[in-house]
Protein backbone atom coordinates (compact mmCIF):
# COMPACT_ATOMS: atom_id res chain seq x y z
CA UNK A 1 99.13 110.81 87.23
CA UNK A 2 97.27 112.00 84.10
CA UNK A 3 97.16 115.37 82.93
CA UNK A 4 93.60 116.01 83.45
CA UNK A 5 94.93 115.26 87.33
CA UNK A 6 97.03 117.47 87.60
CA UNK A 7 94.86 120.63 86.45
CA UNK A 8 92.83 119.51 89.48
CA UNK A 9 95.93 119.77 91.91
CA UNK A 10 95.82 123.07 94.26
CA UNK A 11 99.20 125.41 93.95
CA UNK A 12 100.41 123.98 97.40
CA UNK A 13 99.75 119.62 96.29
CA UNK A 14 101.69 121.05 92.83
CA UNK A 15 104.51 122.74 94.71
CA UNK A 16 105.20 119.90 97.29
CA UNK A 17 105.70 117.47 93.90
CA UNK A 18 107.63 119.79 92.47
CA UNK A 19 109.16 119.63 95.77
CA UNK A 20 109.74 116.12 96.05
CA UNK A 21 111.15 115.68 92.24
CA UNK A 22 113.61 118.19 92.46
CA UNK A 23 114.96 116.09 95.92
CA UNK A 24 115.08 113.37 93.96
CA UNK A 25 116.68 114.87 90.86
CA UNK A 26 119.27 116.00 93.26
CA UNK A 27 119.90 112.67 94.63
CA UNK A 28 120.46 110.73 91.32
CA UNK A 29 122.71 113.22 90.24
CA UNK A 30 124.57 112.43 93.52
CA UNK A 31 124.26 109.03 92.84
CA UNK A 32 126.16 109.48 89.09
CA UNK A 33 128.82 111.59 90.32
CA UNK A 34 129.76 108.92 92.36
CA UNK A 35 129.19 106.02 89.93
CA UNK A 36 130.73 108.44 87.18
CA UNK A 37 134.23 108.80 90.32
CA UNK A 38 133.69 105.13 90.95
CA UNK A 39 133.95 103.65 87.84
CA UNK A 40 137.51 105.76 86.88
CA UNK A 41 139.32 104.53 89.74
CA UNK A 42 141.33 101.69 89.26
CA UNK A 43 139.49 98.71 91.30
CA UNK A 44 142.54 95.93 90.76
CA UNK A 45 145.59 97.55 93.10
CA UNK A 46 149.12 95.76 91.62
CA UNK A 47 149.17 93.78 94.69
CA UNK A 48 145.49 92.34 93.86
CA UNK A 49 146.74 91.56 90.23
CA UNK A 50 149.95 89.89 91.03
CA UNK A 51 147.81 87.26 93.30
CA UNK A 52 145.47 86.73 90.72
CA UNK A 53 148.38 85.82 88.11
CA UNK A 54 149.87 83.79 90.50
CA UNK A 55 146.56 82.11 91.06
CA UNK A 56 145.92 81.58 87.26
CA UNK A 57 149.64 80.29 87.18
CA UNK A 58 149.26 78.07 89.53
CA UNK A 59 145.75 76.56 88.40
CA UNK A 60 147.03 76.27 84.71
CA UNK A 61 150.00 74.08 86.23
CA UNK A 62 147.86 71.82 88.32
CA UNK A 63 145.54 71.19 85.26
CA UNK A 64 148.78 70.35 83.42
CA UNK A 65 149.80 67.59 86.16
CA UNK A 66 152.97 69.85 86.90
CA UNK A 67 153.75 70.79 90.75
CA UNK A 68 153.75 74.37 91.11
C-alpha cells in the first residue's frame, strides 16, 4: 500500500491495520521465543548419541570387510 493510500484510509480502516500488525507482531515474537528455547535445548539425548556411534562403528567395519 503506497503512502498516498494510506492518507485516503478513514481512522477506523487505519486502526483495524494497526490492529492486525500488532497481532501479528505478537505472534512472531511468540514464534522466536520458542525458536530462540528450541534451539538451546539439547536435541541428541546420550541414549540417541550412543546409537548413532554404534551405527557409525558398525558401518565403518562393514566397509572394512570386518564382522562387527
Amino acid at each position: 500500500m503506497t503512502e498516498k493510500e494510506l492518507r485516503h484510509l478513514k481512522r477506523a480502516e487505519l486502526l483495524e491495520i494497526l490492529f492486525y500488525l500488532q497481532k501479528e507482531n505478537e505472534s512472531l515474537k511468540a514464534e522466536l521465543e520458542t525458536l530462540k528455547q528450541g534451539s538451546t535445548e539439547n536435541v541428541f539425548t546420550p541414549e540417541v548419541l550412543e546409537q548413532l556411534k554404534t551405527t557409525i562403528r558398525e558401518t565403518i567395519q562393514e566397509i572394512n570387510g570386518e564382522q562387527p
